[in-house]
C-alpha atoms as a PDB file:
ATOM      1  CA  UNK A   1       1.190   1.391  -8.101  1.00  0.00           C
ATOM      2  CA  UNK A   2       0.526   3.751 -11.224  1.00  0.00           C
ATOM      3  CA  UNK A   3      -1.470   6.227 -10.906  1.00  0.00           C
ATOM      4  CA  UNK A   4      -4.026   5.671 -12.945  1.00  0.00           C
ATOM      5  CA  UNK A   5      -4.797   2.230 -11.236  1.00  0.00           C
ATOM      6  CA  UNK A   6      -5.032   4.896  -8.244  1.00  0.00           C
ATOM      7  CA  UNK A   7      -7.471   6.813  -9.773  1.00  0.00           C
ATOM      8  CA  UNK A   8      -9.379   4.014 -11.176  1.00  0.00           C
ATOM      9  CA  UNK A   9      -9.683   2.462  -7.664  1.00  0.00           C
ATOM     10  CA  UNK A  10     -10.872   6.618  -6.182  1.00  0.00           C
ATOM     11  CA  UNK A  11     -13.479   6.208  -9.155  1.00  0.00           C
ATOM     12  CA  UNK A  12     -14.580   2.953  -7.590  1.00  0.00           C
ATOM     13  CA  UNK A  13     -14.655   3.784  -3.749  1.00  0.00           C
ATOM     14  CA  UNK A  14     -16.712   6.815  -5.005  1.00  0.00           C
ATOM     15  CA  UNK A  15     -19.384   5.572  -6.979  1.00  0.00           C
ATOM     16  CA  UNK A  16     -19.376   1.205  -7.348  1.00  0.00           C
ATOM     17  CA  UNK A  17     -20.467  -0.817  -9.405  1.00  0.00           C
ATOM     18  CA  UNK A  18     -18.894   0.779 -12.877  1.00  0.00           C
ATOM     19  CA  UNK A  19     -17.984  -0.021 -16.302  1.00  0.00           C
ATOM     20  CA  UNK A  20     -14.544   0.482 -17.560  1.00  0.00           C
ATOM     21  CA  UNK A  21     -16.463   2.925 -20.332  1.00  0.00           C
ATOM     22  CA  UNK A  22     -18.173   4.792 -17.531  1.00  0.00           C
ATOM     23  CA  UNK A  23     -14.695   5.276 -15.645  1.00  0.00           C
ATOM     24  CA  UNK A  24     -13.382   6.363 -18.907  1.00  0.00           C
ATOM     25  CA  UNK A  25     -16.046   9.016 -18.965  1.00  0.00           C
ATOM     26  CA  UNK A  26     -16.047  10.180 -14.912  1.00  0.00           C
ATOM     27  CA  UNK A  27     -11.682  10.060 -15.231  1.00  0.00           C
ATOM     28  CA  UNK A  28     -11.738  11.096 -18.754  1.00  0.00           C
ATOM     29  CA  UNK A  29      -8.884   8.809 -20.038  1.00  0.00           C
ATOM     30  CA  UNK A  30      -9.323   6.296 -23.219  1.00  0.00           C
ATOM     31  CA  UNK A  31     -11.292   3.745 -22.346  1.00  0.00           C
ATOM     32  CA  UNK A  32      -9.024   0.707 -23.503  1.00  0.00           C
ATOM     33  CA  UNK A  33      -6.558   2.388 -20.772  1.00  0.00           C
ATOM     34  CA  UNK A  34      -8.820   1.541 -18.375  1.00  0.00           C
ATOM     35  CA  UNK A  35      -9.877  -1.519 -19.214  1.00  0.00           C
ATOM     36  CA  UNK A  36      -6.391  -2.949 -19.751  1.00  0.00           C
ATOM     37  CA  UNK A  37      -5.860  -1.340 -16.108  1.00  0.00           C
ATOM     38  CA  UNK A  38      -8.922  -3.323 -14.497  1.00  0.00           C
ATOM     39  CA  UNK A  39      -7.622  -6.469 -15.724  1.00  0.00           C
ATOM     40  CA  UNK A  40      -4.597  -5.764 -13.634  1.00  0.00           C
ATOM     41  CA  UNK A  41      -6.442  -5.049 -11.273  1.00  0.00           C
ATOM     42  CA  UNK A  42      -8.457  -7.764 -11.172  1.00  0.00           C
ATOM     43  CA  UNK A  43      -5.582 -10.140 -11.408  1.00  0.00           C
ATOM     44  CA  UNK A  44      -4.226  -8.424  -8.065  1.00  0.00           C
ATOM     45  CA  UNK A  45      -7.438  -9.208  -6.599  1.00  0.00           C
ATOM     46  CA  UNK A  46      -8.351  -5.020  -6.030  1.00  0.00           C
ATOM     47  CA  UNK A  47     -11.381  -5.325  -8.213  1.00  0.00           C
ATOM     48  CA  UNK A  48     -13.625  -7.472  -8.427  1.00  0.00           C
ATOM     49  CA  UNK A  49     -16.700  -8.349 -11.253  1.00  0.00           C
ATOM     50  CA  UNK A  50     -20.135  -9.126 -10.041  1.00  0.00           C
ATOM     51  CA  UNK A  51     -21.696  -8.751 -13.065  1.00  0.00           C
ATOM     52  CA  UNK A  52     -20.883  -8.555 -16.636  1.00  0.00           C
ATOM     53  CA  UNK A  53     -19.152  -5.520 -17.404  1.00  0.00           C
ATOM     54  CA  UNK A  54     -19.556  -3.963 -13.979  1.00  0.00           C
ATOM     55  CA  UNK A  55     -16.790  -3.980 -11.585  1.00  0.00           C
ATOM     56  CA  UNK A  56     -16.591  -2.901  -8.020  1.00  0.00           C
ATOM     57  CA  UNK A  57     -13.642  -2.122  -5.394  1.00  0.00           C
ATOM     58  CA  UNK A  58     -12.598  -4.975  -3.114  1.00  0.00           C
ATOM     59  CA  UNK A  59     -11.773  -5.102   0.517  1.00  0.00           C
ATOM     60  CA  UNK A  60      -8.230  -5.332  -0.053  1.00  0.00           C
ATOM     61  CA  UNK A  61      -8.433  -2.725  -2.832  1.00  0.00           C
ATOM     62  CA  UNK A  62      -9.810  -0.211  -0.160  1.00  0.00           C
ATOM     63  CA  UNK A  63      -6.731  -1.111   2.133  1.00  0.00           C
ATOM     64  CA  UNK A  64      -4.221  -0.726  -0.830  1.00  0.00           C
ATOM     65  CA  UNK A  65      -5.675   2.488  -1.865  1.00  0.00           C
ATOM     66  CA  UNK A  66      -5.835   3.530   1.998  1.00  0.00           C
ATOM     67  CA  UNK A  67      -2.276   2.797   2.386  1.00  0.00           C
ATOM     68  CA  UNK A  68      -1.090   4.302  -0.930  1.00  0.00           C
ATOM     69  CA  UNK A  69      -3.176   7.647   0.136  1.00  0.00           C
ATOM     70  CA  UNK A  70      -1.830   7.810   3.588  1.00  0.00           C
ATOM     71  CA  UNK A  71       1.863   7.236   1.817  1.00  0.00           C
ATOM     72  CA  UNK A  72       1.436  10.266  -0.931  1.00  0.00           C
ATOM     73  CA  UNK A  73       2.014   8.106  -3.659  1.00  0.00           C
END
């Protein structure tokens, strides 16, 4: 996994429930970074979108990012 779809998943576990503009801002990366990165994500099923333009960890997004941390990558 890249590591910025590692740091956009921290960003999520910390504070839910985020645009890809506020993630831009909290990670300070260009926002179309991010937003190509959520759709990724998405598309893996490690983020999910409950409401427009808000998206939100998954359960399996917490094990990935669990397993990646405990692996050092």
């Amino acid at each position: 996994m890249m590591m910025g779809s590692v740091e956009v998943l921290e960003a999520l576990k910390i504070m839910p429930r985020m645009s890809p503009s506020m993630i831009s801002k909290k990670l300070e990366i260009n926002a179309q970074y991010v937003r190509n990165d959520i759709r990724v994500l998405s598309e893996l099923k490690l983020v999910k979108k409950p409401a427009h333009g808000i998206y939100e960890i998954t359960s399996l997004g917490e094990v990935v990012l669990a397993e990646v941390n405990k692996n050092g990558q």
